[in-house]
N, C-alpha and C. Protein backbone atom coordinates (compact mmCIF):
# COMPACT_ATOMS: atom_id res chain seq x y z
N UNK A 1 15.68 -74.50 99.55
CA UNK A 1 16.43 -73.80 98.51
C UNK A 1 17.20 -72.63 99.12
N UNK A 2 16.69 -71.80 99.66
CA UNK A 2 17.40 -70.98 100.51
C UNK A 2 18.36 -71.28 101.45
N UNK A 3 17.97 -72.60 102.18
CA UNK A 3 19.21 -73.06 103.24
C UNK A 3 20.86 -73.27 102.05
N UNK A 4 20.18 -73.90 101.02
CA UNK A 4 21.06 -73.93 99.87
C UNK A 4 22.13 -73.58 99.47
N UNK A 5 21.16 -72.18 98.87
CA UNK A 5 21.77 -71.04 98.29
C UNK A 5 22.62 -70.24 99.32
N UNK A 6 22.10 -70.61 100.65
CA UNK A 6 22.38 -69.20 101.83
C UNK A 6 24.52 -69.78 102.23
N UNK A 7 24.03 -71.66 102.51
CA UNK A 7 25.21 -72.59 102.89
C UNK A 7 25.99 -71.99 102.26
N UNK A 8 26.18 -71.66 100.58
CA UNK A 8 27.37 -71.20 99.55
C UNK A 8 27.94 -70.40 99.63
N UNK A 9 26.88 -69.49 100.20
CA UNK A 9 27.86 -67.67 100.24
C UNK A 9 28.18 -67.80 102.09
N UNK A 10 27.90 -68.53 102.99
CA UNK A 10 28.00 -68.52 104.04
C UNK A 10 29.84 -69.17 104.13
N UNK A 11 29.50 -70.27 103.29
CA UNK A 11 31.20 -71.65 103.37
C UNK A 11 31.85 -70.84 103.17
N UNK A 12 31.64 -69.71 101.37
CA UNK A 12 32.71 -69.01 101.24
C UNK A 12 33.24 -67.90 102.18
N UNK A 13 32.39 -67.24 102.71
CA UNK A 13 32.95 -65.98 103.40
C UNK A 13 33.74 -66.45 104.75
N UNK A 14 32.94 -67.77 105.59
CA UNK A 14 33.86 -68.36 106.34
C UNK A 14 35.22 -69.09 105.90
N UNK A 15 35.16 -69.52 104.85
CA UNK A 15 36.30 -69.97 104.54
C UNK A 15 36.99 -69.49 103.58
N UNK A 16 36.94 -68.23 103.25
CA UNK A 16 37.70 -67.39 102.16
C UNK A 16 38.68 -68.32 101.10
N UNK A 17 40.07 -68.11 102.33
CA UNK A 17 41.43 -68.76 101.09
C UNK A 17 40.95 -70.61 100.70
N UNK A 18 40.33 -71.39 101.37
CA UNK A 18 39.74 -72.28 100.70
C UNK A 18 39.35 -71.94 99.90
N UNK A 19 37.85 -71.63 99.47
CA UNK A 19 37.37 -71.66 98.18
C UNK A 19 38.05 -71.04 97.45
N UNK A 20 38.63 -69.70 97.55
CA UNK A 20 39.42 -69.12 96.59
C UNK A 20 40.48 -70.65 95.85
N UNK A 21 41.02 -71.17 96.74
CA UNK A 21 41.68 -72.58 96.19
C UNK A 21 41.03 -73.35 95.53
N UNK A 22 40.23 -73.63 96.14
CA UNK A 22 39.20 -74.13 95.25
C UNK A 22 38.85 -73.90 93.52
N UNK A 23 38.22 -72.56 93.81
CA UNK A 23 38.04 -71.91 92.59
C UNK A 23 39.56 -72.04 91.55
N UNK A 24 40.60 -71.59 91.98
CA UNK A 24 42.14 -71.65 91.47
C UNK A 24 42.16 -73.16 91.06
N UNK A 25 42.01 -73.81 91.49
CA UNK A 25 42.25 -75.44 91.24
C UNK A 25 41.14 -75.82 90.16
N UNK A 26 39.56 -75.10 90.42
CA UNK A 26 38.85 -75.66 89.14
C UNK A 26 39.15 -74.93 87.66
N UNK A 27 39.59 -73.52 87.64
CA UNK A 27 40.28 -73.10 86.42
C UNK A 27 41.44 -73.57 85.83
N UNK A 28 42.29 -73.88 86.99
CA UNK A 28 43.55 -74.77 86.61
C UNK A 28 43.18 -75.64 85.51
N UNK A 29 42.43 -76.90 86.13
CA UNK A 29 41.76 -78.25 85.51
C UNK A 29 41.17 -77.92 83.98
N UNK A 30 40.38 -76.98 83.97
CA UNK A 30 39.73 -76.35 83.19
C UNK A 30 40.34 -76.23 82.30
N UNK A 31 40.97 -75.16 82.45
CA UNK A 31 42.00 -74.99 80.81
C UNK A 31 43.16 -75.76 81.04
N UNK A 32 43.46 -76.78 81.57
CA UNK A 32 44.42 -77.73 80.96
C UNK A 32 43.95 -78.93 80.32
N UNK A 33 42.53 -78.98 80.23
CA UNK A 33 41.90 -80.32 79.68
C UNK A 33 41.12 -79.44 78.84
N UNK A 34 40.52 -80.62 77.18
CA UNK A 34 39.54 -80.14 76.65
C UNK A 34 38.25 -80.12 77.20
N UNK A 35 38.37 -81.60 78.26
CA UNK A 35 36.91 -81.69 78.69
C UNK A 35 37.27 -81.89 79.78
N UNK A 36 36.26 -81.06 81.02
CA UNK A 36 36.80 -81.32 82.08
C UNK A 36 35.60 -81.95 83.20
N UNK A 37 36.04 -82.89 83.14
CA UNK A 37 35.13 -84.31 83.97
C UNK A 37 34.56 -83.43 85.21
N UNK A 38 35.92 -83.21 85.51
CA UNK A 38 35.67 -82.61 87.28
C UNK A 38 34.50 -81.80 87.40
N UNK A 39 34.43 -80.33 86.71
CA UNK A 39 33.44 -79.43 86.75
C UNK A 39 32.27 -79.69 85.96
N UNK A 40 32.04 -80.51 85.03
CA UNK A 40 31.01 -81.37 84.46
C UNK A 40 30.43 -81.91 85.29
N UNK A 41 31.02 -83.28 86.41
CA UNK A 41 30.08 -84.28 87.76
C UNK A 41 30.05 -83.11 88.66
N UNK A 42 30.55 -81.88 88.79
CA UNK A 42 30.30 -81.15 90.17
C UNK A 42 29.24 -80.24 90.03
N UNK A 43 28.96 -80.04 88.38
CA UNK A 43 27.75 -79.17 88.07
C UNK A 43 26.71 -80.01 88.25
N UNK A 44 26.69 -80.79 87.88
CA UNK A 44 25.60 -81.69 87.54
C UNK A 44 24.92 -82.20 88.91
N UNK A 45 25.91 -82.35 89.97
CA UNK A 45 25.60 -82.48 91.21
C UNK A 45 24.67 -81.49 91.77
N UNK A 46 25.22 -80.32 91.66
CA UNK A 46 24.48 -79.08 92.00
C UNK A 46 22.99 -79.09 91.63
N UNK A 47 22.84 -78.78 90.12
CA UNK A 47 21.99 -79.06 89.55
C UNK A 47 21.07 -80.09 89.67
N UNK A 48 21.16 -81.30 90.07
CA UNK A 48 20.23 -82.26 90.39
C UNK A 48 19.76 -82.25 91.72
N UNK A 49 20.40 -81.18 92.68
CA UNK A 49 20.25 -81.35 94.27
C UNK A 49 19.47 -80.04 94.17
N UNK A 50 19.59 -78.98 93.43
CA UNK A 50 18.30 -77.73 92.94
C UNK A 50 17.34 -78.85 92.77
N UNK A 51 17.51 -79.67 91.53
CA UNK A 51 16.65 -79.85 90.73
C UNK A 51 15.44 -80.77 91.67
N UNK A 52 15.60 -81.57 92.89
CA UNK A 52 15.58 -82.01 93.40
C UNK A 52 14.63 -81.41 94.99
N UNK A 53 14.87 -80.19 95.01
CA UNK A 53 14.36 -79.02 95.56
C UNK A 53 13.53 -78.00 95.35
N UNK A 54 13.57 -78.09 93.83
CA UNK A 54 12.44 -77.29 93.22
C UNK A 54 11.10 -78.00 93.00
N UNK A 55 11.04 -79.61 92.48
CA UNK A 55 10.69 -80.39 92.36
C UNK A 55 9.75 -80.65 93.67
N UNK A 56 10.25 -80.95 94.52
CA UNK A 56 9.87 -81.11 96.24
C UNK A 56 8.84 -80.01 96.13
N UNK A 57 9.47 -78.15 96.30
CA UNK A 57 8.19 -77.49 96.10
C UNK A 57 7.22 -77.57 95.53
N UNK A 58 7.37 -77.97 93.66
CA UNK A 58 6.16 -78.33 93.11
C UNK A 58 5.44 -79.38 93.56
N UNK A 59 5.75 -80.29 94.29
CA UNK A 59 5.20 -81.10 94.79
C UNK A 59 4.31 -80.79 95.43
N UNK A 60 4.53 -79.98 97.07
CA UNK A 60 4.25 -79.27 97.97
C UNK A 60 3.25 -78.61 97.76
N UNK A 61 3.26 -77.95 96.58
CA UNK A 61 2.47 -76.23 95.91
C UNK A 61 3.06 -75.09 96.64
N UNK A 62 4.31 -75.11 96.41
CA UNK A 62 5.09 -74.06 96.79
C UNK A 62 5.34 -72.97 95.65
N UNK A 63 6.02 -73.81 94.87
CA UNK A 63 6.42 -73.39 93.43
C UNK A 63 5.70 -73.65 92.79
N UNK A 64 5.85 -72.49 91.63
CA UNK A 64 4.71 -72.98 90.18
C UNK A 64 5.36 -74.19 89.31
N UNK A 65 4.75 -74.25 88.23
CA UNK A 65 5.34 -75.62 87.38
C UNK A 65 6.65 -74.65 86.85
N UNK A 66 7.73 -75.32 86.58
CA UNK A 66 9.01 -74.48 86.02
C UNK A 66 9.60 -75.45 85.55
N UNK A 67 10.71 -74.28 84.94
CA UNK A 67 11.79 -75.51 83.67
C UNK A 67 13.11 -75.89 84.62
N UNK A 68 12.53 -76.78 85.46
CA UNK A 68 13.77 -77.34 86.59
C UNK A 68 15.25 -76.97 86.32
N UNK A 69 15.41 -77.73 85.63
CA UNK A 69 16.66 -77.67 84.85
C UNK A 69 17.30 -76.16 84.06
N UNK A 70 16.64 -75.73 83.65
CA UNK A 70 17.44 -74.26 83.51
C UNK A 70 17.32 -73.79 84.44
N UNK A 71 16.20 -73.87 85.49
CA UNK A 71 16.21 -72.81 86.49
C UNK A 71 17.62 -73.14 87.41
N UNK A 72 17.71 -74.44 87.82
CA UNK A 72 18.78 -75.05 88.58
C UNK A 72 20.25 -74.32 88.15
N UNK A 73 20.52 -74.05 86.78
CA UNK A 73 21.81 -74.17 86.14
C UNK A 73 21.76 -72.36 86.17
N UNK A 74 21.10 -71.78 86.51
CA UNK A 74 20.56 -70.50 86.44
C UNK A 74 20.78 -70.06 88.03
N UNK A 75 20.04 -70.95 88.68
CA UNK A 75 20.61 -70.32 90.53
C UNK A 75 22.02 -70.89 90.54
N UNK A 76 22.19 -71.76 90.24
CA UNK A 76 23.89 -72.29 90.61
C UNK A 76 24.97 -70.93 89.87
N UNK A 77 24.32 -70.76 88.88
CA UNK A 77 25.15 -69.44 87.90
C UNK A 77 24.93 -68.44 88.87
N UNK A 78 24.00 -67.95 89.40
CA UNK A 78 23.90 -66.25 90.05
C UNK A 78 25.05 -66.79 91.67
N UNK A 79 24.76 -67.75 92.24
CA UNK A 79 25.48 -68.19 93.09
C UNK A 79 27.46 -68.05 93.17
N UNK A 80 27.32 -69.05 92.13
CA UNK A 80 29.08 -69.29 91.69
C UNK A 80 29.68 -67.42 91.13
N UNK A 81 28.53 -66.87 90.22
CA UNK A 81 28.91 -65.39 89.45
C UNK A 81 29.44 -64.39 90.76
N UNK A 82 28.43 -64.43 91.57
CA UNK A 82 28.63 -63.58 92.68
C UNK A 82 29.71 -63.84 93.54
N UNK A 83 29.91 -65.52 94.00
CA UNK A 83 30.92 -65.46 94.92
C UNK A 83 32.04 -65.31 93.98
N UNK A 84 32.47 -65.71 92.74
CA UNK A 84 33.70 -65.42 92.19
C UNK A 84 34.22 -63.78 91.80
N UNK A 85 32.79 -62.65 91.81
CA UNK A 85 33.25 -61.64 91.78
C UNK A 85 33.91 -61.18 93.11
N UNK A 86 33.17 -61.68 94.00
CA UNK A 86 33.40 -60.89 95.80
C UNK A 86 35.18 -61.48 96.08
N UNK A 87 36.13 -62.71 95.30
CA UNK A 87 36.84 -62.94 95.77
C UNK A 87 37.67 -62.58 94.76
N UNK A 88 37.42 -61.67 93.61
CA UNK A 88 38.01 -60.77 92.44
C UNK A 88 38.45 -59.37 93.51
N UNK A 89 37.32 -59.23 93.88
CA UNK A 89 37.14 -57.62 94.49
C UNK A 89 36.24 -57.36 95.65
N UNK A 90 36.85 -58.02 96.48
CA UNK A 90 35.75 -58.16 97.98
C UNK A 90 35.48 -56.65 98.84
N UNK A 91 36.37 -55.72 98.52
CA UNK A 91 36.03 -54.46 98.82
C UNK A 91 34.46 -53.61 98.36
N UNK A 92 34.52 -54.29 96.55
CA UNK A 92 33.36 -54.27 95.93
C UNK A 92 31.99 -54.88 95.91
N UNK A 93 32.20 -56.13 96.37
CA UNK A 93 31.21 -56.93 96.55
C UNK A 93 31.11 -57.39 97.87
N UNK A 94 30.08 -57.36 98.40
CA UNK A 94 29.71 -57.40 99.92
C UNK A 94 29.02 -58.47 99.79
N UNK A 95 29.15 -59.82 100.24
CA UNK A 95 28.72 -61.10 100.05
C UNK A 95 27.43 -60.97 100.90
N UNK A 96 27.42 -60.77 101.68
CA UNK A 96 25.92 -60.56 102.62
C UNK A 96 25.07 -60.05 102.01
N UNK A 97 25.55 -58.56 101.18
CA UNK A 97 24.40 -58.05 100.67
C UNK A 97 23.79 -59.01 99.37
N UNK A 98 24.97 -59.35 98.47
CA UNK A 98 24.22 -59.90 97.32
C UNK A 98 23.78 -61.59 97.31
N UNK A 99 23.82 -61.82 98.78
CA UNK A 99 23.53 -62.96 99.21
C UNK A 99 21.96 -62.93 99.20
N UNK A 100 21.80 -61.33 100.44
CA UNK A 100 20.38 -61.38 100.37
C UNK A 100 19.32 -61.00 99.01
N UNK A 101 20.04 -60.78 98.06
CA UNK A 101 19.70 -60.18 96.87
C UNK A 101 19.12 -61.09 96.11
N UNK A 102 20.40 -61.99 96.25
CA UNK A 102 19.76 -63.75 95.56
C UNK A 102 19.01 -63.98 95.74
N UNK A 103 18.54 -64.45 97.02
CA UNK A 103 17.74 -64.96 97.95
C UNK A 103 15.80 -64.33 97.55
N UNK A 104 16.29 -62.89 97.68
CA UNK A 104 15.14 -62.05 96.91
C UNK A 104 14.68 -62.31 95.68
N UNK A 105 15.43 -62.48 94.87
CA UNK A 105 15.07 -62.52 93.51
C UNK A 105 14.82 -64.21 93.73
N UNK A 106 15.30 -65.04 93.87
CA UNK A 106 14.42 -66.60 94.21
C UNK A 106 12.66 -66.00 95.25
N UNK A 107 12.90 -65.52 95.23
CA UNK A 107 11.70 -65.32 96.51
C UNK A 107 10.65 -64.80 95.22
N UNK A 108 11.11 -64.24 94.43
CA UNK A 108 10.49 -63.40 93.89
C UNK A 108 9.84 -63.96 92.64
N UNK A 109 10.92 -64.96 92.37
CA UNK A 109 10.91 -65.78 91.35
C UNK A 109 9.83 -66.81 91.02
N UNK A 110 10.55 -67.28 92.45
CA UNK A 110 9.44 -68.70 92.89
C UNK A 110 7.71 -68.68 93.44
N UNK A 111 7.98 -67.43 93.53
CA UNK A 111 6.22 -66.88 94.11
C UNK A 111 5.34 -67.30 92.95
N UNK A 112 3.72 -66.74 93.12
CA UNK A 112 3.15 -67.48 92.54
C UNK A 112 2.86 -66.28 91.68
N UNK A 113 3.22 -64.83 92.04
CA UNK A 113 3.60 -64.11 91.06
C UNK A 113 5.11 -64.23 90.19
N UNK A 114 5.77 -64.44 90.63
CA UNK A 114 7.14 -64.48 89.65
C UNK A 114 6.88 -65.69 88.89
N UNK A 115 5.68 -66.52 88.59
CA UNK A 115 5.15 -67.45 87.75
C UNK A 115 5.63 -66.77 86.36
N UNK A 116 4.63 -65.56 86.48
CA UNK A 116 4.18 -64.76 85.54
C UNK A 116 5.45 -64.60 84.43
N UNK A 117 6.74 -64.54 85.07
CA UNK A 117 8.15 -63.95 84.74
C UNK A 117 8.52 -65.22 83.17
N UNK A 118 7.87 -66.47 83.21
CA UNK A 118 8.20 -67.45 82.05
C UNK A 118 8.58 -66.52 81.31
């Protein structure tokens, strides 16, 4: 989960004006369709490759029992929130730092104290 989470904020900062395109091209799509296929199969992707990972830990006894699925749609959100602010205002947002921040709060989350957090 961490190699994961870490790959996202790593692609973006190496590859800045990509994803920024990226990002530009999925709002485009977005509000020119009512429904937009694209970011629907690309969430869902995400989400099942968390979901898929969290799962594995509970397997393991890494992780406690959790609600896969929100949690998934929940790290993909703190993920996507953060890198789209840092490429709003990258002076403001220091991708490293709130990379490791993420990372913390999953750490924190997923422990067998951040159980407690339901």
């Amino acid at each position: 989960l961490r190699k994961y989470v870490s790959a996202f904020f790593d692609y973006a900062r190496m590859n800045r004006e990509r994803y920024a395109s990226f990002i530009e091209l999925w709002t485009v799509i977005a509000r020119g369709s009512e429904n937009n296929p694209f970011g629907s199969v690309s969430y869902v992707q995400c989400r099942d490759y968390i979901d898929t990972i969290l799962k594995e830990g509970k397997k393991s006894g890494d992780f406690p029992l959790l609600d896969f699925h929100q949690l998934s749609a929940l790290i993909q959100g703190m993920v996507d929130g953060v890198l789209i602010q840092w490429l709003l205002d990258p002076d403001l947002v220091d991708i490293d730092i709130c990379k490791k921040r993420v990372l913390d709060v999953l750490d924190i989350y997923l422990s067998r104290r951040g159980a407690a957090l339901k």
